[in-house]
Protein backbone atom coordinates (compact mmCIF):
# COMPACT_ATOMS: atom_id res chain seq x y z
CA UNK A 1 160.47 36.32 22.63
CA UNK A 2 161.60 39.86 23.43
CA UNK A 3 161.95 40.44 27.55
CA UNK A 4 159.60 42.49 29.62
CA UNK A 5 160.82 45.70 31.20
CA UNK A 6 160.58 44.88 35.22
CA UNK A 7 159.71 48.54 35.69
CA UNK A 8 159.98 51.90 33.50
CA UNK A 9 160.79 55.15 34.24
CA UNK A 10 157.38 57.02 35.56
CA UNK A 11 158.53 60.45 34.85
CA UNK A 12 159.32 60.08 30.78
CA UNK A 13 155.35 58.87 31.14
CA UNK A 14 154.41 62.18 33.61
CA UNK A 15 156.11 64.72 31.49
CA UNK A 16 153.99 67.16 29.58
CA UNK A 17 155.32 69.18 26.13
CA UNK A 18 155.59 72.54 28.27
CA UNK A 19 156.39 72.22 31.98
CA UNK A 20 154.33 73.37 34.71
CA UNK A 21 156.38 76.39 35.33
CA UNK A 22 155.28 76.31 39.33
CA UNK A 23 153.65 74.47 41.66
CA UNK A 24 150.58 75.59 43.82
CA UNK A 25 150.79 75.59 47.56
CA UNK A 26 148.58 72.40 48.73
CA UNK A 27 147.80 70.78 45.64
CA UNK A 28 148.46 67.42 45.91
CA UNK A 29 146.97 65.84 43.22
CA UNK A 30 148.64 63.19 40.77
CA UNK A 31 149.64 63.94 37.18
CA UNK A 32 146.30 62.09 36.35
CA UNK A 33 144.07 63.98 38.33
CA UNK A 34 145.17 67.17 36.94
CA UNK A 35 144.58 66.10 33.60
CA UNK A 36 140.90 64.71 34.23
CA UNK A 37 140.48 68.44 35.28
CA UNK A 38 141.75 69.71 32.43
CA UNK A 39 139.45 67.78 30.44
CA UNK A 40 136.12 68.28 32.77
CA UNK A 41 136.94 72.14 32.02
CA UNK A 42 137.36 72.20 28.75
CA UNK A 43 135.29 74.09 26.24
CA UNK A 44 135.79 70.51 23.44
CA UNK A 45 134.47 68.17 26.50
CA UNK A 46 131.45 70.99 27.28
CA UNK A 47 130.09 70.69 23.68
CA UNK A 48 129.45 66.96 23.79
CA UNK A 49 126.15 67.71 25.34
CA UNK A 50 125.12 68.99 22.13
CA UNK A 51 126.85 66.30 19.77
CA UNK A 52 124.90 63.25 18.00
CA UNK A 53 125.73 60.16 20.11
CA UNK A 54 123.17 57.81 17.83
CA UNK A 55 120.14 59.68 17.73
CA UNK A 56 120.12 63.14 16.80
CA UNK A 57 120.66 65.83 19.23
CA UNK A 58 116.70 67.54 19.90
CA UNK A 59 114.58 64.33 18.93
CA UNK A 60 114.05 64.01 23.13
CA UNK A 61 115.67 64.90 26.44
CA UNK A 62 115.77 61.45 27.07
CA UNK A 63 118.57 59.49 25.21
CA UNK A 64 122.07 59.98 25.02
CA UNK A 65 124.46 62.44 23.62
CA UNK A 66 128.08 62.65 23.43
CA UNK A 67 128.72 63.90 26.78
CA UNK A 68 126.42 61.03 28.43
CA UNK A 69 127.87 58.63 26.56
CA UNK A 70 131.79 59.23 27.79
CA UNK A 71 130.29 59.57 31.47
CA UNK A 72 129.02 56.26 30.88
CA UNK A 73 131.92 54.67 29.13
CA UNK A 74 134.17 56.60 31.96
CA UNK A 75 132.04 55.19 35.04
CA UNK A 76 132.54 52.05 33.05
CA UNK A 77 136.37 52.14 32.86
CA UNK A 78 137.25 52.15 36.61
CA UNK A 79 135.24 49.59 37.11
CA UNK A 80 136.90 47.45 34.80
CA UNK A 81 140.05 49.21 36.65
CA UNK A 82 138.85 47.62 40.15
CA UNK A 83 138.09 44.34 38.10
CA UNK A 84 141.74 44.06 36.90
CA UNK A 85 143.80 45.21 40.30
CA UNK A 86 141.51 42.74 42.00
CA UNK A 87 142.65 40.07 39.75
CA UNK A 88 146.18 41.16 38.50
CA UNK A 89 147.71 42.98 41.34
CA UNK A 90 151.56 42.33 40.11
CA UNK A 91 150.75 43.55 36.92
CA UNK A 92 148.48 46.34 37.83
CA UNK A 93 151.96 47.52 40.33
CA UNK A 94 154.06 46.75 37.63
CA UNK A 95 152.12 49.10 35.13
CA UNK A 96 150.70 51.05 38.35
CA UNK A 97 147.40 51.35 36.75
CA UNK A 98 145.49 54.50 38.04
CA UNK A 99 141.26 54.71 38.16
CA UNK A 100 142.14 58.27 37.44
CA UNK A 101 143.80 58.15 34.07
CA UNK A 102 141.34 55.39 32.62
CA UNK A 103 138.47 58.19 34.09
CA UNK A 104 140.41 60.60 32.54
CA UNK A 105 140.79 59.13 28.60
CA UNK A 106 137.16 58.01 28.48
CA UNK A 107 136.07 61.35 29.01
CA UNK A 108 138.18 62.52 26.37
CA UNK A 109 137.83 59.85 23.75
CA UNK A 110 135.18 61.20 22.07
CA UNK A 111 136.18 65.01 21.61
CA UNK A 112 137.39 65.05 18.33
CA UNK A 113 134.09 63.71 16.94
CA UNK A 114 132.53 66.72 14.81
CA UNK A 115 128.47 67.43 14.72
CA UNK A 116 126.11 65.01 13.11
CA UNK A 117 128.41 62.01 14.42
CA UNK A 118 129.67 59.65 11.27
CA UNK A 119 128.12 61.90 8.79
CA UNK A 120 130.07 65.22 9.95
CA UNK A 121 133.15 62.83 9.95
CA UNK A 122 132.17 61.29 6.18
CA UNK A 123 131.86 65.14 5.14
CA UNK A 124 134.68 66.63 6.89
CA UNK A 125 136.91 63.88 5.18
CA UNK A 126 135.60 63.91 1.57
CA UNK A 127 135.96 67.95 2.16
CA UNK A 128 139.29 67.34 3.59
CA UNK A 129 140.69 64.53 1.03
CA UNK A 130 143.18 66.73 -0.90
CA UNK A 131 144.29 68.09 2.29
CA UNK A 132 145.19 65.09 4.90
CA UNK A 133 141.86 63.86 5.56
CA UNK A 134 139.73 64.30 8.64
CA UNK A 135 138.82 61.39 11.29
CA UNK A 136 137.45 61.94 14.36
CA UNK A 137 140.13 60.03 17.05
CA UNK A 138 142.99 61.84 14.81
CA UNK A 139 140.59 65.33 15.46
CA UNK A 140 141.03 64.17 19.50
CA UNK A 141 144.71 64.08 19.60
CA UNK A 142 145.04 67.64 17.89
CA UNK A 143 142.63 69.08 20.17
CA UNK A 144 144.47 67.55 23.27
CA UNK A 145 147.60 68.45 21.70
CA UNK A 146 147.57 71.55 20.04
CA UNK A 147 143.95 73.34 20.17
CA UNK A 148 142.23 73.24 23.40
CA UNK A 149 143.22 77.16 24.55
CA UNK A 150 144.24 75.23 28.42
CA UNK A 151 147.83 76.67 26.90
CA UNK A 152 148.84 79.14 23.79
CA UNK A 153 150.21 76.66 21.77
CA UNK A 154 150.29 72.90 23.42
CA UNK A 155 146.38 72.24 23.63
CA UNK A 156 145.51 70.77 27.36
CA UNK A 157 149.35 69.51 27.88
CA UNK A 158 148.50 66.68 28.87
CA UNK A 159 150.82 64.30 30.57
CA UNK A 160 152.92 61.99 27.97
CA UNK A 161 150.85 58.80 28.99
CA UNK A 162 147.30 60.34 29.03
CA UNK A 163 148.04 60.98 25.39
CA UNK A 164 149.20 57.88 24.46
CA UNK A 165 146.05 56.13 26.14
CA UNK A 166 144.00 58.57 23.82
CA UNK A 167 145.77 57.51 20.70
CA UNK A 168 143.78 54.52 18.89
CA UNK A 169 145.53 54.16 16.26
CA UNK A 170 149.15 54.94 15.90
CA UNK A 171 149.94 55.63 12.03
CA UNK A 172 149.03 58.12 9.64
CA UNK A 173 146.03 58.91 7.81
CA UNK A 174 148.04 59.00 4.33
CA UNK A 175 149.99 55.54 5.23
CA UNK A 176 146.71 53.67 5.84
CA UNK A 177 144.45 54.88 2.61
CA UNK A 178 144.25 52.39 0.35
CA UNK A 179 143.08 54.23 -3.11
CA UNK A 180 140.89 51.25 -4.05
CA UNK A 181 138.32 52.11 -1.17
CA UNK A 182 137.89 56.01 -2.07
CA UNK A 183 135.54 57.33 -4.30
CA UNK A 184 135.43 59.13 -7.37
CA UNK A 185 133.61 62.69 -6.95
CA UNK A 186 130.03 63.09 -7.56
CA UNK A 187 129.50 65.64 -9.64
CA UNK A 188 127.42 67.34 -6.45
CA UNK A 189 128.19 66.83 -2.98
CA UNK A 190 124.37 65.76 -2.52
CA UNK A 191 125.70 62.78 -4.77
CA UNK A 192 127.89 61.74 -1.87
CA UNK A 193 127.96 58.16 -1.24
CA UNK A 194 129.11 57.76 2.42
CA UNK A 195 129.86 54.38 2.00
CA UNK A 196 132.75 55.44 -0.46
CA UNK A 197 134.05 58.29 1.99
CA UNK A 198 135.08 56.39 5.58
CA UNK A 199 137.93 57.71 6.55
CA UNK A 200 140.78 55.11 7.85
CA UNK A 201 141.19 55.35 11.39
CA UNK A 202 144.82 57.17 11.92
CA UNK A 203 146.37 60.36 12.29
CA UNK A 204 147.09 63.15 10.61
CA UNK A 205 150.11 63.74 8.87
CA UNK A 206 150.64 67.25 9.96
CA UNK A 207 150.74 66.19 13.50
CA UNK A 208 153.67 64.00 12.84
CA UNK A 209 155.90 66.19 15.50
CA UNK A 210 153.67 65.28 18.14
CA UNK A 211 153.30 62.15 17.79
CA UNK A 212 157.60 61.30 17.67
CA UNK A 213 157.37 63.38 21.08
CA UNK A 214 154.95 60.83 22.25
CA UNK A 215 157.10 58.10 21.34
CA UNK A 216 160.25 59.37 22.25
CA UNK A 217 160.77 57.24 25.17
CA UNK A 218 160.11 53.78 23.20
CA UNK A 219 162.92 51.73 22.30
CA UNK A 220 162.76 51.83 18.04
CA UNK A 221 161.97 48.29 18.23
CA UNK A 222 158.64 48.79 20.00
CA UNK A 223 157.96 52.47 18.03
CA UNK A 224 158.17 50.35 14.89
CA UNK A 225 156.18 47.68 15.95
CA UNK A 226 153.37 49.53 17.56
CA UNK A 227 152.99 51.72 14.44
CA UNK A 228 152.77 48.20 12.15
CA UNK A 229 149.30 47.70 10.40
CA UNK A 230 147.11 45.25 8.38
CA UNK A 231 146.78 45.77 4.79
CA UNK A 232 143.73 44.40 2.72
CA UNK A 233 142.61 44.64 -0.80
CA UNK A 234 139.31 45.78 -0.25
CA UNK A 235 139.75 48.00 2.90
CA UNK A 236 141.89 50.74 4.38
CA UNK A 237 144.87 49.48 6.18
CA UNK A 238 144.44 49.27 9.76
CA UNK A 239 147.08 49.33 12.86
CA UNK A 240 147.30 46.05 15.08
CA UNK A 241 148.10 47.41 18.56
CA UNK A 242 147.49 50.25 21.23
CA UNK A 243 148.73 50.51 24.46
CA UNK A 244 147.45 49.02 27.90
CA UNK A 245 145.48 52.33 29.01
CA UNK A 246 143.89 52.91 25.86
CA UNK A 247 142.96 48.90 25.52
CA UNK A 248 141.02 49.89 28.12
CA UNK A 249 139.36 53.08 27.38
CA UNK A 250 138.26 51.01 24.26
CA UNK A 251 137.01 47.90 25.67
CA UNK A 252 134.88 50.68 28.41
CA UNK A 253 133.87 52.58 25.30
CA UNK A 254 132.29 49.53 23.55
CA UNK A 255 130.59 48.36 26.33
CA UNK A 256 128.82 51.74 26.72
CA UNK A 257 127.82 51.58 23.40
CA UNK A 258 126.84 48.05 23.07
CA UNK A 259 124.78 48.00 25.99
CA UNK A 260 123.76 51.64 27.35
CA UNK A 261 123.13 52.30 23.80
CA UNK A 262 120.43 49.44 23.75
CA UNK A 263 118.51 51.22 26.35
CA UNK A 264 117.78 53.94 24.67
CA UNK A 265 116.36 52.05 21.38
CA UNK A 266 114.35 50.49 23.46
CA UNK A 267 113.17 53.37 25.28
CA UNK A 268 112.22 54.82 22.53
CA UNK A 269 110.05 51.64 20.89
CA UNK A 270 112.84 51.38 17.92
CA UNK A 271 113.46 48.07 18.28
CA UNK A 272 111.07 45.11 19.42
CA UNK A 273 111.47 41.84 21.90
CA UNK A 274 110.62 39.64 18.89
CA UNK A 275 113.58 41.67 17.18
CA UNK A 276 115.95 41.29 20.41
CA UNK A 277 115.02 37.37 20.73
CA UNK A 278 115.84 36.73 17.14
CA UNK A 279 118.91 38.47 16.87
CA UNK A 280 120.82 37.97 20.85
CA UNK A 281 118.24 35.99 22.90
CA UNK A 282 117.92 32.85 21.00
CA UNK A 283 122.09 32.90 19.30
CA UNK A 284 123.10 33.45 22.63
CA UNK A 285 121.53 30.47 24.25
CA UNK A 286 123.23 27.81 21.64
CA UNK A 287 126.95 29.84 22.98
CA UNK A 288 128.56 28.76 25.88
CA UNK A 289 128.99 32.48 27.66
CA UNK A 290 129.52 32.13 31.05
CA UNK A 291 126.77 32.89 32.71
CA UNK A 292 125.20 34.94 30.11
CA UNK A 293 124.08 32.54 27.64
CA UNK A 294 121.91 30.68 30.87
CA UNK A 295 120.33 34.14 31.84
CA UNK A 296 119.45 36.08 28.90
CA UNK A 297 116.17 34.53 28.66
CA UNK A 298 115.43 36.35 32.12
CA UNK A 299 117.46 39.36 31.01
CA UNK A 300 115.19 39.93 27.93
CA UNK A 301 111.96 39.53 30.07
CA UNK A 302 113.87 42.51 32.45
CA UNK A 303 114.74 44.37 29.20
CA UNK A 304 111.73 45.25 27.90
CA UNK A 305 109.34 45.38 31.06
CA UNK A 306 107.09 48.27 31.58
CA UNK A 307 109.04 49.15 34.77
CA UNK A 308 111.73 50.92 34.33
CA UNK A 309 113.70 49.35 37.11
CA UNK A 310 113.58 46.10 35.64
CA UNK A 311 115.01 47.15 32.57
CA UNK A 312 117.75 49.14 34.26
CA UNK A 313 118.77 46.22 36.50
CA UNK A 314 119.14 44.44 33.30
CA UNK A 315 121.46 47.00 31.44
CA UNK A 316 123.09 46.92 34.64
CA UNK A 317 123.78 42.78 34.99
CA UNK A 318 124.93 43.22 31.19
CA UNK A 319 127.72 45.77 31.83
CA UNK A 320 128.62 43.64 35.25
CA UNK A 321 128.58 40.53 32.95
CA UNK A 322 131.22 42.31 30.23
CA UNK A 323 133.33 44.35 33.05
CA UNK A 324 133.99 41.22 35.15
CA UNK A 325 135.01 38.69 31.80
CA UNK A 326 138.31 41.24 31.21
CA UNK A 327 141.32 39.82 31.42
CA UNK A 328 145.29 40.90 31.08
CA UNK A 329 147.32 39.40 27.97
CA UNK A 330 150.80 39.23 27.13
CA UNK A 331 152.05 40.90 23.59
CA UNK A 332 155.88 39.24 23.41
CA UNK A 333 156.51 41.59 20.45
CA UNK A 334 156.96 44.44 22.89
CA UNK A 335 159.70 45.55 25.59
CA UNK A 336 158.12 48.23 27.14
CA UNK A 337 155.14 47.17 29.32
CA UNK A 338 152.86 49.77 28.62
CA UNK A 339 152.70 48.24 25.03
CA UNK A 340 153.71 44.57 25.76
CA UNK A 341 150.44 44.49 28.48
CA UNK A 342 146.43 44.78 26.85
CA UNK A 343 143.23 44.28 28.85
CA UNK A 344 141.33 42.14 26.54
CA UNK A 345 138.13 40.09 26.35
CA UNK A 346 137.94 37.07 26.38
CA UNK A 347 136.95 35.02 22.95
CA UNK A 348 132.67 34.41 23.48
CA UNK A 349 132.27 37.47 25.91
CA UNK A 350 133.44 39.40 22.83
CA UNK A 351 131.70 37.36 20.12
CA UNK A 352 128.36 38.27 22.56
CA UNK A 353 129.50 42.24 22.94
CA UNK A 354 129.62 41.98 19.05
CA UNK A 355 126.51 40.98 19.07
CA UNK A 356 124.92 44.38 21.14
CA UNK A 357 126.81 46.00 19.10
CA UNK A 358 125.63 45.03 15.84
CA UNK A 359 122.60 45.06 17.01
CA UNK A 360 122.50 48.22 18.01
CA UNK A 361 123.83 49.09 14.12
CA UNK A 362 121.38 47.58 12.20
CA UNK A 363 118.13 48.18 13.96
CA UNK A 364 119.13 51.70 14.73
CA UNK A 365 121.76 53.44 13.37
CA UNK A 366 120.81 52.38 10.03
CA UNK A 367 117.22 53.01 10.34
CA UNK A 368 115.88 54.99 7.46
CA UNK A 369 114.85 58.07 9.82
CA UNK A 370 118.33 58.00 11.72
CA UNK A 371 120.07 58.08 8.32
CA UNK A 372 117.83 61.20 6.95
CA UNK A 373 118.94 62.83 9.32
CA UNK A 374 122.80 62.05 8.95
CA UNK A 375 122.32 62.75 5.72
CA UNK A 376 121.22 66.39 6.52
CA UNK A 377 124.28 67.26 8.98
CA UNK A 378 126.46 65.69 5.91
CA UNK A 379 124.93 68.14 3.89
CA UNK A 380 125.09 71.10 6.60
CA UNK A 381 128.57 70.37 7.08
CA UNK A 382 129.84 70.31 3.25
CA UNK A 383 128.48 73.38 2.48
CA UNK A 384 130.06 75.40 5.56
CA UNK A 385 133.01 74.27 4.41
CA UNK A 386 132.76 75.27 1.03
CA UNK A 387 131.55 78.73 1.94
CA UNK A 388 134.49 79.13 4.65
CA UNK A 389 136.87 77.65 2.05
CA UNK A 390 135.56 79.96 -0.91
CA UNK A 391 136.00 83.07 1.57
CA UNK A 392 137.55 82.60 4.86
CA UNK A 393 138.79 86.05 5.36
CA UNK A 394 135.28 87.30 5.06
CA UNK A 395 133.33 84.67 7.05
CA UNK A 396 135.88 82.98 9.36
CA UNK A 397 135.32 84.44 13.05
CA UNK A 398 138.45 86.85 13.92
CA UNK A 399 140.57 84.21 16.23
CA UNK A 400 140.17 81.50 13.44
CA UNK A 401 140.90 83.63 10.68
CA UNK A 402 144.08 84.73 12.55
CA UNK A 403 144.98 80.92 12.47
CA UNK A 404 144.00 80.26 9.03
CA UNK A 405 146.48 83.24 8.33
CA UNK A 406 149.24 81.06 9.84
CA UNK A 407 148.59 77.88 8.43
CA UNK A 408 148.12 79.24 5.13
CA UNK A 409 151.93 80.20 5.34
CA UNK A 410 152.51 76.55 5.26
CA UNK A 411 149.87 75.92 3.08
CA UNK A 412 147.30 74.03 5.48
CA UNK A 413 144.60 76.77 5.63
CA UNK A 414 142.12 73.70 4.97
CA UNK A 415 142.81 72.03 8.19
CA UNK A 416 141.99 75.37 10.52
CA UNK A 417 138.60 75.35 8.53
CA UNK A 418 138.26 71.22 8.98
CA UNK A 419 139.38 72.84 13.20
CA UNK A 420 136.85 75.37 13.12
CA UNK A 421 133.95 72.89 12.35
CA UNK A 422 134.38 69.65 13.94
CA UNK A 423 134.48 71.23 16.88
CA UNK A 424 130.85 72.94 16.25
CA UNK A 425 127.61 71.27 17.74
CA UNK A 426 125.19 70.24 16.46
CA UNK A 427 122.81 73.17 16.93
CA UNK A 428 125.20 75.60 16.27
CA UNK A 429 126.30 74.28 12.64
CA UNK A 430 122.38 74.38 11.89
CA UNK A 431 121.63 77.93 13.01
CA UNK A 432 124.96 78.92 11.20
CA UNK A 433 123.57 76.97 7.57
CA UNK A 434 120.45 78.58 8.28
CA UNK A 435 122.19 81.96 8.72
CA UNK A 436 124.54 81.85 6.04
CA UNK A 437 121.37 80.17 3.77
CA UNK A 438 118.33 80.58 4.75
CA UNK A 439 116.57 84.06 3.20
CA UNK A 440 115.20 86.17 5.46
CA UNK A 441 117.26 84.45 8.56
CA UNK A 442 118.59 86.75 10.35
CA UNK A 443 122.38 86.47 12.18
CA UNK A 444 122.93 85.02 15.25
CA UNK A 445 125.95 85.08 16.76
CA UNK A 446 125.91 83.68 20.44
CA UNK A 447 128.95 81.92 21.21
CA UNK A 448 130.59 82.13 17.64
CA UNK A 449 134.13 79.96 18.18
């Protein structure tokens, strides 16, 4: 077993790509704080309002979008902070764990996703195959990074750590493909089966610079290690590890989903209590959950009341439930404690999350009318891309088509295009379809990128 690092140096962790030049008279804020700023303000975070969460963007004001959704997951992750100094205070010291850095990267986690949610990302990646790929956590770190106009050239510059909590999954699109699980090309993109067009979950290879700054204060040891993945035969490869932050930011994220997720289905009459009892209620009670297997019988009652408090005291005993079950474990592969630390949950609390979740997948996500209209954005999305890819110095707005210029010089024209539209909403990819289109639909062009 490799030894722990009793401390590490805090200032490889607060450094940024370009310095902050000066300071500003009375600002006292941490490193952390200035980055959840930086985020709050930034034109990627402002368009998650208008981004599919899991129901489309328009169908009703009252579900939740993008934007909602990392709120949520955010409000989430310092509570689960709280949970874990209350319980762990020498390692929370030792890894001086900050409610304003896990606020921070669960606002951002979601930026990178394009419109349309997983069917923008399915399009964007069978567009993008020849050319790197496209996922939507590898689209986050090059927005933080490099596009996000905070700076000219270095994105939101955010501090070393931040970005590391934000990175999911620390290889390389190209490394992690396995050939068997792509598909051959229809011989129309309406022909698309999505199935055969998930990206695996990475990033880009194009980015590689930024990432080796990221890691530059590892040991090679723990670089190497961290960036080790699975391989399958009938799956893309898929890394093993993140660091403590971003274990985190995901276990906040899936909670969100899992549970505040559930409310709106069942807001909106998608799902039923005879489907809820079959599928969590009655499983649940033959587990041995603490405390949740003996109450969910009440909790479904609460769920699906007619008053609305009821149900939102239940969503809210459900998150307390997952929050509270979180516990710190040891990785002995790793040195550096920011790697060798994960919050994790424990064995039947996450059997029971994996049951919201899926859940949550197969009585709404894969609905028929939830999938029409993934479909559509699929659609909306591969054919902006072939337009802008036919003739981007005709239809690419003036500031992208001065970056397209550049990257063509290094022959990666594709990926400004893959920039320009993952970071459209949803309502503005469809009024530019129906505008490029649509006869008779005239031009509109409010707030072109």
């Amino acid at each position: 077993m490799d030894k722990p690092q009793t401390e590490f140096d805090q200032s490889a962790w607060h450094a940024r790509r370009l310095p902050r030049n000066q300071s500003r008279d009375g600002d006292h804020r941490n490193p952390y704080q200035r980055d959840k700023a930086r985020v709050l303000h930034s034109a990627a975070f402002r368009r998650l309002q208008a981004k599919t969460q899991v129901l489309g963007v328009g169908l009703s004001d009252f579900y939740r979008t993008r934007l909602t959704h990392s709120l949520e997951a955010a409000q989430i992750g310092t509570g689960i902070t709280a949970q874990l100094q209350g319980k762990y205070p020498h390692q929370t010291h030792l890894l001086q764990l900050d409610a304003n850095l896990i606020e921070t990267l669960c606002l951002a986690h979601d930026i990178g996703h394009p419109p349309f949610g997983h069917g923008g990302e399915i399009a964007l990646n069978y567009m993008m195959h020849d050319h790197g790929g496209f996922e939507g956590n590898a689209q986050t770190f090059r927005i933080i990074c490099l596009l996000e106009p905070y700076t000219q050239d270095h994105g939101m510059n955010l501090c070393r750590r931040c970005i590391l909590g934000l990175v999911k999954y620390p290889n390389f699109i190209d490394a992690l493909t396995n050939p068997a699980c792509v598909g051959t090309r229809p011989a129309s993109p309406r022909q698309l089966q999505a199935s055969h067009w998930h990206p695996p979950k990475g990033l880009y290879r194009c980015d590689a610079p930024l990432f080796d700054w990221l890691l530059s204060p590892l040991n090679a040891s723990d670089k190497a290690q961290f960036m080790h993945y699975q391989q399958a035969e009938d799956k893309h490869s898929k890394t093993r590890f993140k660091s403590f932050d971003c274990s985190i930011m995901e276990l906040a994220d899936d909670i969100a989903y899992g549970i505040h997720d559930l409310e709106d289905a069942i807001v909106m009459k998608m799902v039923s209590k005879q489907d809820f009892e079959g599928a969590i209620t009655s499983p649940l009670q033959s587990r041995s959950v603490p405390w949740l297997s003996a109450s969910i019988e009440a909790l479904t009652e609460r769920l699906f009341s007619d008053q609305h408090h009821e149900r939102k005291n239940a969503i809210g005993a459900l998150v307390n439930c997952f929050i509270t079950a979180i516990t710190i474990a040891e990785i002995p592969h790793f040195t550096h404690p920011l790697l060798r630390y994960q919050a994790v949950m424990p064995e039947e609390h996450g059997k029971a999350l994996g049951m919201f979740k899926d859940f949550v997948l197969q009585k709404v996500i894969k609905k028929p009318e939830v999938q029409l209209l993934e479909y559509k954005g699929q659609q909306i999305v591969m054919e902006l891309f072939e337009a802008f890819s036919a003739e981007p110095q005709r239809l690419l707005p003036e500031n992208t088509r001065i970056r397209w210029q550049r990257a063509e010089q290094q022959n990666n024209g594709y990926r400004v295009i893959a920039d320009y539209i993952s970071g459209m909403t949803d309502e503005f990819a469809s009024r530019l379809y129906a505008t490029l289109f649509t006869p008779k639909q005239t031009a509109h062009f409010d707030g072109l990128m």
